[in-house]
Protein backbone atom coordinates (compact mmCIF):
# COMPACT_ATOMS: atom_id res chain seq x y z
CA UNK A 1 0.00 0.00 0.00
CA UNK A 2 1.14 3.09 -1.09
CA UNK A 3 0.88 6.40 0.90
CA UNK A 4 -1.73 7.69 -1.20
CA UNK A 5 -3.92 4.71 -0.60
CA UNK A 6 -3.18 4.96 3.18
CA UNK A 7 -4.06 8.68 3.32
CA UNK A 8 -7.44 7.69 1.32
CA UNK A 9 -8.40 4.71 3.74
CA UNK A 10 -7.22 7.23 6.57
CA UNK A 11 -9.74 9.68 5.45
CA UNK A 12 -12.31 6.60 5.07
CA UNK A 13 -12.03 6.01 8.37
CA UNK A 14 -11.98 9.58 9.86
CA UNK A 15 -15.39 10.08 7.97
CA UNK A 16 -16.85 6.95 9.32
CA UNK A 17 -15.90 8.12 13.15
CA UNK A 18 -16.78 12.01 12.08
CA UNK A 19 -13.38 13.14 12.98
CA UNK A 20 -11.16 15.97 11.38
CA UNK A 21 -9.21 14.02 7.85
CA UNK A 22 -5.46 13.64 8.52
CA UNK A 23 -2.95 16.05 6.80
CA UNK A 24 -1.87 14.84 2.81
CA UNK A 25 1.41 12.62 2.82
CA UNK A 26 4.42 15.05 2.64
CA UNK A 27 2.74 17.62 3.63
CA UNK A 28 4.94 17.64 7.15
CA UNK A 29 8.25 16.64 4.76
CA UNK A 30 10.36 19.82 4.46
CA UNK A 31 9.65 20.90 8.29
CA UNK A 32 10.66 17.31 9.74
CA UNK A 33 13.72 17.09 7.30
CA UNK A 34 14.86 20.55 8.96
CA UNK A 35 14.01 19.64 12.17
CA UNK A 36 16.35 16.44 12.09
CA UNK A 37 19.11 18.82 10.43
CA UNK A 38 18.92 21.59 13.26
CA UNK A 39 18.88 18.68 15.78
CA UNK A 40 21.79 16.97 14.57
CA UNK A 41 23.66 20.48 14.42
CA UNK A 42 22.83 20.87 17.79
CA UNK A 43 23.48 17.14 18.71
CA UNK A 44 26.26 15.77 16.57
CA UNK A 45 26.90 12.16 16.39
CA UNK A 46 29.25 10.26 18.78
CA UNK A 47 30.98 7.67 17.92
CA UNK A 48 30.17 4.18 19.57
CA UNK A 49 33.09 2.83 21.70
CA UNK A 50 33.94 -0.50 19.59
CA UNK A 51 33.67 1.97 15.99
CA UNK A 52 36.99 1.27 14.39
CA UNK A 53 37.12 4.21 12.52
CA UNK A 54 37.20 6.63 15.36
CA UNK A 55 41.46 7.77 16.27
CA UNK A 56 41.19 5.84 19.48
CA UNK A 57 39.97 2.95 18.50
CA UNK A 58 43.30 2.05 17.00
């Protein structure tokens, strides 16, 4: 099932139960993709203490 055919039985259902139709897929996209980037500016990756490509893992 694609995400077209989810959002369409999504608003199927939200009809049935007379509640408010979810957003359109990707709507969300751009503002979640920026999110993630501002987090991991904020939070950069550490590496894990086995990784072998880290200096002092040598």
């Amino acid at each position: 099932m694609d995400a077209i055919q989810q959002h369409m039985l999504d608003t199927y259902r939200a009809a049935q139960l007379s509640e408010p139709a979810p957003p359109p897929p990707g709507r969300h996209d751009r503002a979640v993709l920026r999110d993630l980037y501002r987090y991991w500016l904020t939070h950069p990756p550490t590496p894990a203490a086995g990784d072998l490509s880290s200096p002092s893992g040598a």
